[in-house]
Protein backbone atom coordinates (compact mmCIF):
# COMPACT_ATOMS: atom_id res chain seq x y z
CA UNK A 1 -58.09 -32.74 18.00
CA UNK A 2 -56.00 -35.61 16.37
CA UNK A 3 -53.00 -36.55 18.13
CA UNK A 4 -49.42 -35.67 16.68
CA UNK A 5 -46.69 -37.10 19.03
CA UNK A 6 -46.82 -41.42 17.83
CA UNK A 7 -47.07 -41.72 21.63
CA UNK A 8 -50.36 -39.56 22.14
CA UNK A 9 -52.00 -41.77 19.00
CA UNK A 10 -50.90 -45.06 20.08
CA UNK A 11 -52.05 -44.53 23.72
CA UNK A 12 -55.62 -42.91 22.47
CA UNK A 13 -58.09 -44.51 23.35
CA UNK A 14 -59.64 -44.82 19.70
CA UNK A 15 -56.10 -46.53 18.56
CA UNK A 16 -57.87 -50.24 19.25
CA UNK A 17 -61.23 -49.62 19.14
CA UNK A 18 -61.64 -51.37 15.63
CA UNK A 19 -59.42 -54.63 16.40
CA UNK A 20 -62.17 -56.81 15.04
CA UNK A 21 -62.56 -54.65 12.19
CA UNK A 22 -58.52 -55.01 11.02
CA UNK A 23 -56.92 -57.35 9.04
CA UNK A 24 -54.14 -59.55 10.06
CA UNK A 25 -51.25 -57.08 8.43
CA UNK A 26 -52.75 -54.21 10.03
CA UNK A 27 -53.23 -55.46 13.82
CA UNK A 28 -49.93 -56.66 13.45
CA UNK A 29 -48.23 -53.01 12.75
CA UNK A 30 -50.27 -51.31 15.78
CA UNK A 31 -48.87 -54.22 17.62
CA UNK A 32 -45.60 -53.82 16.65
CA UNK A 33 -45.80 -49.70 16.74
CA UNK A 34 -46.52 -49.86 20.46
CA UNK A 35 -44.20 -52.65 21.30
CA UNK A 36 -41.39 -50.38 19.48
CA UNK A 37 -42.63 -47.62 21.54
CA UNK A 38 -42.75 -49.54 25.32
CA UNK A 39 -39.07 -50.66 23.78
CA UNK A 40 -38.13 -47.36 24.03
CA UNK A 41 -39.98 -46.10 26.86
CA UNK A 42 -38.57 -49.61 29.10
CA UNK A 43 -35.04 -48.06 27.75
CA UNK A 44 -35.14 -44.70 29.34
CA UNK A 45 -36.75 -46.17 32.23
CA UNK A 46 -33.52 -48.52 32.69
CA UNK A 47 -31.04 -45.66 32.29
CA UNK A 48 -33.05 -43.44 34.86
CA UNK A 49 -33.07 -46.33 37.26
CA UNK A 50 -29.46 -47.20 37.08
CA UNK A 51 -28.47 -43.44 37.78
CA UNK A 52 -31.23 -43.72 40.32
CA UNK A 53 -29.14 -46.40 42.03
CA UNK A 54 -26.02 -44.91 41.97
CA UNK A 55 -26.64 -41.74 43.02
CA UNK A 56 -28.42 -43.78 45.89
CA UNK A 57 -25.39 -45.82 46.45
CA UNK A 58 -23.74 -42.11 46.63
CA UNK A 59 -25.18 -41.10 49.43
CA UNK A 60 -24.68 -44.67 51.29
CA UNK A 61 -20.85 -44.09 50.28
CA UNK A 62 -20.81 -40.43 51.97
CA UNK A 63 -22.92 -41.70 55.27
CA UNK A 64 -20.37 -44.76 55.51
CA UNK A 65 -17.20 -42.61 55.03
CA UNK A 66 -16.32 -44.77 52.34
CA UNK A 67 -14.25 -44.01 49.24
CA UNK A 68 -14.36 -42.99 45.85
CA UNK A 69 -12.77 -46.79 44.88
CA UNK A 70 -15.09 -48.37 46.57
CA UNK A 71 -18.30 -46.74 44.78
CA UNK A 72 -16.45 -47.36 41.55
CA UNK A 73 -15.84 -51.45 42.54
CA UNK A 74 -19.45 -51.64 43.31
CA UNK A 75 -20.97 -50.71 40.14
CA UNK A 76 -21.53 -53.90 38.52
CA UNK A 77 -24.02 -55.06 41.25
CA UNK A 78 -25.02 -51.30 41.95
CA UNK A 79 -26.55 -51.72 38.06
CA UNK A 80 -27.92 -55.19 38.10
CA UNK A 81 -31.14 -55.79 38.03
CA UNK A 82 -31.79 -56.97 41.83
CA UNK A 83 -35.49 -57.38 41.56
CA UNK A 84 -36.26 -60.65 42.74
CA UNK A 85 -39.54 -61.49 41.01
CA UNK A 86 -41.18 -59.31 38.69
CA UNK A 87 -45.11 -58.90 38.79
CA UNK A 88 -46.52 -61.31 36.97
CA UNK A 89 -47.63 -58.69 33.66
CA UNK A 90 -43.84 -58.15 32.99
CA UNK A 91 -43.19 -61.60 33.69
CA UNK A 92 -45.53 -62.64 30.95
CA UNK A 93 -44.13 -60.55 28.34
CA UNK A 94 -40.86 -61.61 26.43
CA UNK A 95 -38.56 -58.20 25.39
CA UNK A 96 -38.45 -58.66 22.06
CA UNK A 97 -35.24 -55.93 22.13
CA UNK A 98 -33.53 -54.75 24.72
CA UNK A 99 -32.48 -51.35 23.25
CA UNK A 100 -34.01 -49.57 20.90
CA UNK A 101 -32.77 -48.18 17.50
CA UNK A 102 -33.46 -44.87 18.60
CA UNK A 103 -35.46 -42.71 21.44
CA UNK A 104 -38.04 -41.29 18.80
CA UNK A 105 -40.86 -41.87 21.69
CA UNK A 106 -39.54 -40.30 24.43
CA UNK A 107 -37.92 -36.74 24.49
CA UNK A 108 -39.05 -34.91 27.52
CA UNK A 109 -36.73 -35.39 30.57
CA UNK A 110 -34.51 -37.15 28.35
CA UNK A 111 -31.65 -34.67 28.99
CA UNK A 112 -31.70 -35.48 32.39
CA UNK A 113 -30.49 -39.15 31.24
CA UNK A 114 -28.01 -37.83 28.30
CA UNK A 115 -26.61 -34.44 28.95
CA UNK A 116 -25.93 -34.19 32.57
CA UNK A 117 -22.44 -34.78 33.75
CA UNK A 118 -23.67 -35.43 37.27
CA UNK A 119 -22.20 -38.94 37.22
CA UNK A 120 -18.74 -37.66 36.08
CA UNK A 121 -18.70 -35.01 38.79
CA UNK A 122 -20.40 -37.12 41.59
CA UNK A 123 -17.29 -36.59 44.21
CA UNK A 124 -17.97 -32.61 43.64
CA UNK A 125 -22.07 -32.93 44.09
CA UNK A 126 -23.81 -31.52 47.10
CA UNK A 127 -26.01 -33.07 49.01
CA UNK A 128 -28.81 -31.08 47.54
CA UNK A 129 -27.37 -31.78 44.18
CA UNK A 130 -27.78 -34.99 44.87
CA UNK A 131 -31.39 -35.00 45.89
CA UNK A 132 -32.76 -32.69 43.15
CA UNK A 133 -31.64 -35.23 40.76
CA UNK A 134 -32.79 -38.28 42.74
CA UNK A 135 -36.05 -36.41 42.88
CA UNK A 136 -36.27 -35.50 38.72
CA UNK A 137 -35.23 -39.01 37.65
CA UNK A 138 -37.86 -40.43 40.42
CA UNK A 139 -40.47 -38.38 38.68
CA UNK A 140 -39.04 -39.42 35.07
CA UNK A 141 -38.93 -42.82 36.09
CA UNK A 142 -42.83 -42.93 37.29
CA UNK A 143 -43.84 -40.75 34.60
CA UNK A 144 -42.34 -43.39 31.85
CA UNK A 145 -43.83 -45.89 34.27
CA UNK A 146 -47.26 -44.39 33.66
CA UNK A 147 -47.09 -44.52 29.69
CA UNK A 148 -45.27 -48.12 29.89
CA UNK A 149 -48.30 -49.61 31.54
CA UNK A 150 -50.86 -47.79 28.93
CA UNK A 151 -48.64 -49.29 26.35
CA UNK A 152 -48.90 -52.99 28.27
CA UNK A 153 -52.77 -52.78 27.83
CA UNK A 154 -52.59 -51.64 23.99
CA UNK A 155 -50.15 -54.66 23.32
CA UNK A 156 -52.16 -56.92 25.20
CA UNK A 157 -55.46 -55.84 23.18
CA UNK A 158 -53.53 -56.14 20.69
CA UNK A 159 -52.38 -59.60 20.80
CA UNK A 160 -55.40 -61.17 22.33
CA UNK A 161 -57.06 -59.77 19.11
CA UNK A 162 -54.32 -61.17 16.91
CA UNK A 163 -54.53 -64.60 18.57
CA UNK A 164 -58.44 -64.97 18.57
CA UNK A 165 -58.71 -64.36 15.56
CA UNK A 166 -55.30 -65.73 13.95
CA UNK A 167 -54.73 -68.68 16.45
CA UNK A 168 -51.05 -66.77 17.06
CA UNK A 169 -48.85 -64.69 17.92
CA UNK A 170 -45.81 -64.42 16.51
CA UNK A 171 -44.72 -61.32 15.05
């Protein structure tokens, strides 16, 4: 069975089996394909983090007895990136774009991200509300997690191939 989704053929197995076989052109757009796709997939794992933090910083808010205001203050360091170090894959690889053009890669779970008003009606969630989100964007975020790092080994085929043989490699 081939693969339809661009996803399920750029993570197959078979996708860089013939790197020493391809020209230069032709490694170069399978490289490019999957960094376009971890683009995307790094994207929606952003935006499920960030309403992963502040539905965390939520529930800190309620436990504290703090108010509305204050959540609302706290966002800009609530949604920066507070990771220290990064392991030293990611900290190898330079993000060629930080947003992509459009989410073709990634649909399922998506909705989560783009149609739910949770955020807007955050004062008015339950706790429960609160923690069946948390607990669908934790399981969004590890499932784009999963497909980011089979993406990280393609591109790093990939561009070991491209340099061996090429001595570079720029796009």
């Amino acid at each position: 069975m081939t693969a339809t989704r661009r996803i399920d053929r750029v993570t197959a197995d078979d996708y860089v089996v013939d790197v020493d076989t391809l020209d230069e052109p032709e490694l170069r757009a399978k490289r490019n394909e999957a960094v376009e796709l971890e683009t995307e997939y790094s994207y929606v794992r952003r935006l499920a983090q960030g309403r992963i933090e502040i539905l965390k910083a939520e529930q800190d808010r309620r436990r504290r007895g703090g108010s509305l205001q204050e959540l609302i203050d706290r966002l800009p360091d609530i949604l920066a990136d507070s990771t220290p170090t990064r392991p030293a894959p990611a900290r190898a690889r330079v993000v060629e774009m930080f947003a992509p053009d459009k989410l073709s890669g990634y649909q399922r779970g998506l909705e989560v991200l783009v149609e739910d008003d949770a955020l807007m009606r955050l004062p008015d969630l339950s706790e429960n509300e609160i923690d069946e989100r948390l607990e669908l964007l934790r399981s969004l975020e590890a499932e784009v997690s999963s497909v980011r790092a089979q993406l990280h080994v393609v591109i790093d085929v990939l561009t070991t191939a491209i340099t061996r043989r090429f001595g570079e490699t720029a796009p």
